[in-house]
C-alpha atoms as a PDB file:
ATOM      1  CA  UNK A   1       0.000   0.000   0.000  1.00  0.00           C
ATOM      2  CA  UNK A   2       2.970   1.971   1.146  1.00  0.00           C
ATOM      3  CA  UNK A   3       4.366   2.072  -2.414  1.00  0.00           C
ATOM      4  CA  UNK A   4       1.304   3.524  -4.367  1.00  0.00           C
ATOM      5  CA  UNK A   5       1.550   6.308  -2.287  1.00  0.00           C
ATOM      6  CA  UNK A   6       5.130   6.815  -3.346  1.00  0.00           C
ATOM      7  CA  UNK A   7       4.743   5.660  -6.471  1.00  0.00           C
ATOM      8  CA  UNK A   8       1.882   8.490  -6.640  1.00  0.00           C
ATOM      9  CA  UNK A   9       4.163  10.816  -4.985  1.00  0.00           C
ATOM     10  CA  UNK A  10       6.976  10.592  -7.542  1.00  0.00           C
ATOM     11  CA  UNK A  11       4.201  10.615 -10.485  1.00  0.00           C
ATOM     12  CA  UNK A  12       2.517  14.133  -8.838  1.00  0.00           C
ATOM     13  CA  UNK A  13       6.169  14.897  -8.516  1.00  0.00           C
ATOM     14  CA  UNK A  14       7.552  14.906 -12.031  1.00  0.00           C
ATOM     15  CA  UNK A  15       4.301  16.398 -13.806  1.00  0.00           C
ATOM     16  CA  UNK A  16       4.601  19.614 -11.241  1.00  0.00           C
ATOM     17  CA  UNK A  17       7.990  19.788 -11.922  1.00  0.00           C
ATOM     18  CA  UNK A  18       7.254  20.143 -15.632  1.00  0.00           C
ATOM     19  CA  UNK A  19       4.167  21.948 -14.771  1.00  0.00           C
ATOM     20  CA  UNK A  20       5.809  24.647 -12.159  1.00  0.00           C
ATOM     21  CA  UNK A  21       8.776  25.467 -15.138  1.00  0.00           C
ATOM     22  CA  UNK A  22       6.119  27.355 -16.437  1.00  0.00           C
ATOM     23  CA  UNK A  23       5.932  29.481 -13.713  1.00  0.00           C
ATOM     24  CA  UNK A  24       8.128  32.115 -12.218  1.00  0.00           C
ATOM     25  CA  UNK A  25      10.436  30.246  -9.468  1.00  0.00           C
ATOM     26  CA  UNK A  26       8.490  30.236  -6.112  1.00  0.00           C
ATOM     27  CA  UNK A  27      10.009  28.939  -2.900  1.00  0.00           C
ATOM     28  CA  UNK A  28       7.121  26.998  -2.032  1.00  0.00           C
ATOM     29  CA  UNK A  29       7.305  25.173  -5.580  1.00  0.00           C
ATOM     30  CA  UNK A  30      10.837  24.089  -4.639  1.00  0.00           C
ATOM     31  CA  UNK A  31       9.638  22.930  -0.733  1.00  0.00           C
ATOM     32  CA  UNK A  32       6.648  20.817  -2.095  1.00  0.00           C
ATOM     33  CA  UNK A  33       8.824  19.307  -4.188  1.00  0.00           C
ATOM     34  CA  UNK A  34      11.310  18.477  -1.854  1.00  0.00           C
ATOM     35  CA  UNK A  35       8.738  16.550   0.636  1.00  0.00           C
ATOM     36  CA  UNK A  36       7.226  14.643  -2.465  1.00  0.00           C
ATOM     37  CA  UNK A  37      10.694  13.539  -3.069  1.00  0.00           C
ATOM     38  CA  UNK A  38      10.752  12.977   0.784  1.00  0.00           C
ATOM     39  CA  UNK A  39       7.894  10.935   0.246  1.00  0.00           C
ATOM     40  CA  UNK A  40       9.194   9.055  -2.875  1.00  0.00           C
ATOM     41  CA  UNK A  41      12.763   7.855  -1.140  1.00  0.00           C
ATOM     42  CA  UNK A  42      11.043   6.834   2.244  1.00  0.00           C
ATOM     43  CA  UNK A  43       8.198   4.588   1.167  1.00  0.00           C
ATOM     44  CA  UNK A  44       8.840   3.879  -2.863  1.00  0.00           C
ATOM     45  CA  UNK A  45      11.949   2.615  -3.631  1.00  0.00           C
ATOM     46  CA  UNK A  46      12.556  -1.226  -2.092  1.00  0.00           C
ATOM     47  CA  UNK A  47      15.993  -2.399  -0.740  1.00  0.00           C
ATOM     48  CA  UNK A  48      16.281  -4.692  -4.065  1.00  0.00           C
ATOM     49  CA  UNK A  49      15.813  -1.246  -6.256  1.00  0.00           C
ATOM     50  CA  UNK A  50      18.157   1.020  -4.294  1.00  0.00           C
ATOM     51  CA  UNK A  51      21.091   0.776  -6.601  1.00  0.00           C
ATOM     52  CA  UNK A  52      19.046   1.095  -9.674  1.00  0.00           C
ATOM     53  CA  UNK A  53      17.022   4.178  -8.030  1.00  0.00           C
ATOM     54  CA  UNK A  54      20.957   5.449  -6.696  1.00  0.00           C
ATOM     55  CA  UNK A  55      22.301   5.042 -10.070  1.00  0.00           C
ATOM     56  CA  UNK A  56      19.526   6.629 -12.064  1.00  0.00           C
ATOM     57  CA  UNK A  57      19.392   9.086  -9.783  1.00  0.00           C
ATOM     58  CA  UNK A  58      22.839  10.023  -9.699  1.00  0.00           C
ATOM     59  CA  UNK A  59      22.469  10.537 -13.571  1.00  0.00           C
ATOM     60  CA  UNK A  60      19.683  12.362 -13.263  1.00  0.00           C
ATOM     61  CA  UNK A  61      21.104  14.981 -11.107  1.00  0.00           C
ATOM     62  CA  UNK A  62      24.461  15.209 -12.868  1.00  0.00           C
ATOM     63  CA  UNK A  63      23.083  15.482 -16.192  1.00  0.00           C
ATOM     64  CA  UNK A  64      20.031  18.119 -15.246  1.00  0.00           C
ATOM     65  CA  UNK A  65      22.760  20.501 -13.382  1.00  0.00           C
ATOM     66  CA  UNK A  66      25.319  20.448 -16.282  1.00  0.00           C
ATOM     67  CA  UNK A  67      22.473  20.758 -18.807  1.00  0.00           C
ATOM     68  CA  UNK A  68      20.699  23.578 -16.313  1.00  0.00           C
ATOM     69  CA  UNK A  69      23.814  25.764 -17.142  1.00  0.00           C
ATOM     70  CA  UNK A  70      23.294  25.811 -21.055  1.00  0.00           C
ATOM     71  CA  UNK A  71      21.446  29.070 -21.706  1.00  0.00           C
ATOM     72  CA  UNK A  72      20.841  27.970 -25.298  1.00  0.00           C
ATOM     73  CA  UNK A  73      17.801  24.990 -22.935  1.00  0.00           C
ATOM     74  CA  UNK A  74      16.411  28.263 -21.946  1.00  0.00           C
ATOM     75  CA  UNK A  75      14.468  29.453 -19.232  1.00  0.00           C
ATOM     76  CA  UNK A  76      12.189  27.015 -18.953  1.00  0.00           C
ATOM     77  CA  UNK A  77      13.761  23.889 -19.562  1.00  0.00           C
ATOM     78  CA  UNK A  78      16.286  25.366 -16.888  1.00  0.00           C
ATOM     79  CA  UNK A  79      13.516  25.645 -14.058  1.00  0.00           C
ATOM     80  CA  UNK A  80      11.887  22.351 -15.145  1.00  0.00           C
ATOM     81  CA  UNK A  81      15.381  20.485 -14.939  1.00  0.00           C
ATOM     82  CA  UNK A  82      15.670  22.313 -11.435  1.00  0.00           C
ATOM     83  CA  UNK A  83      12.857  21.219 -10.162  1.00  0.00           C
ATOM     84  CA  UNK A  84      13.071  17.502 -10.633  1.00  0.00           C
ATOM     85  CA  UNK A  85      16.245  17.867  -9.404  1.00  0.00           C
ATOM     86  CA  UNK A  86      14.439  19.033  -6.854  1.00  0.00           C
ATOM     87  CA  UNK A  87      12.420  16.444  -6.303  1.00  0.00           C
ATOM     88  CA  UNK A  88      15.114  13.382  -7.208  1.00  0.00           C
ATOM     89  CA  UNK A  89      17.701  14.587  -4.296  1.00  0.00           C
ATOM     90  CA  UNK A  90      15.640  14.414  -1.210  1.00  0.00           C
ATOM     91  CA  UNK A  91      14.382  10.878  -2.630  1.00  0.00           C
ATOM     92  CA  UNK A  92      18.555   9.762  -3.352  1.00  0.00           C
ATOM     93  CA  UNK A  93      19.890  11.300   0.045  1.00  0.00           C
ATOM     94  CA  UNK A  94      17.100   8.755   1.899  1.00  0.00           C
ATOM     95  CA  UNK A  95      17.740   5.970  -0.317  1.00  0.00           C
ATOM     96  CA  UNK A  96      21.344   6.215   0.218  1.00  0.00           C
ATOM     97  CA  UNK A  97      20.980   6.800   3.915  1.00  0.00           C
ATOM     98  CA  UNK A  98      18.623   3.359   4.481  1.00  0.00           C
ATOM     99  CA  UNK A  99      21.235   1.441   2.445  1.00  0.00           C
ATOM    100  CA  UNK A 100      24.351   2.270   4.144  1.00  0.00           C
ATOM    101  CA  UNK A 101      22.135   1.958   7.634  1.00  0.00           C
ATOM    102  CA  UNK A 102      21.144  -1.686   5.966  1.00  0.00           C
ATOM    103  CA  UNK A 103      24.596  -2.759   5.433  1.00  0.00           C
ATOM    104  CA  UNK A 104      25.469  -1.512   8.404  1.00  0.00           C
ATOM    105  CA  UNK A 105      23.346  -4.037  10.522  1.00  0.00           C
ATOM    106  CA  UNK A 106      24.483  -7.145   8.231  1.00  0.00           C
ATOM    107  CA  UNK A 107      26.747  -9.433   9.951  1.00  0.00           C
END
């Protein structure tokens, strides 16, 4: 059940992200964001897809910051690659953090 929410979350997630590049940058786009990708990393992405989700998220990031700083993408695509950026990191950090906890308690 847990994951549909996520799995909702991240779904929300990318279409406002799209959505919000429209608009003017807003602090509270960036915070709503942030606790969808909150959302995402704490209750949609299983032990068995952490290194996938780390991986692709990793590329994500990378590529949407270098490609953020081409002003030929424009304005737009610049706030829309900001945002999901925005909404990928919080969802990586927690990821990251419950696998290193995991193999921390392995014996």
């Amino acid at each position: 059940m847990n994951e549909k929410y996520g799995a909702w979350a991240f779904t929300i997630g990318l279409v406002l992200a799209v959505i919000l590049g429209f608009i003017p940058s807003v602090t509270w786009i960036t915070a709503l964001l942030v606790i969808l990708g909150l959302v995402v990393g704490f209750v949609n992405v299983t032990e068995k897809e952490s290194t996938a989700f780390l991986i692709a998220s990793t590329a994500l990031v990378i590529t949407a910051s270098s490609l953020s700083e081409l002003p030929a993408l424009g304005g737009i695509v610049t706030a829309i690659l900001r945002n999901v950026v925005a909404l990928v990191s919080p969802a990586a950090i927690i990821v990251a953090l419950k696998a290193v906890w995991s193999m921390g308690g392995k014996k």
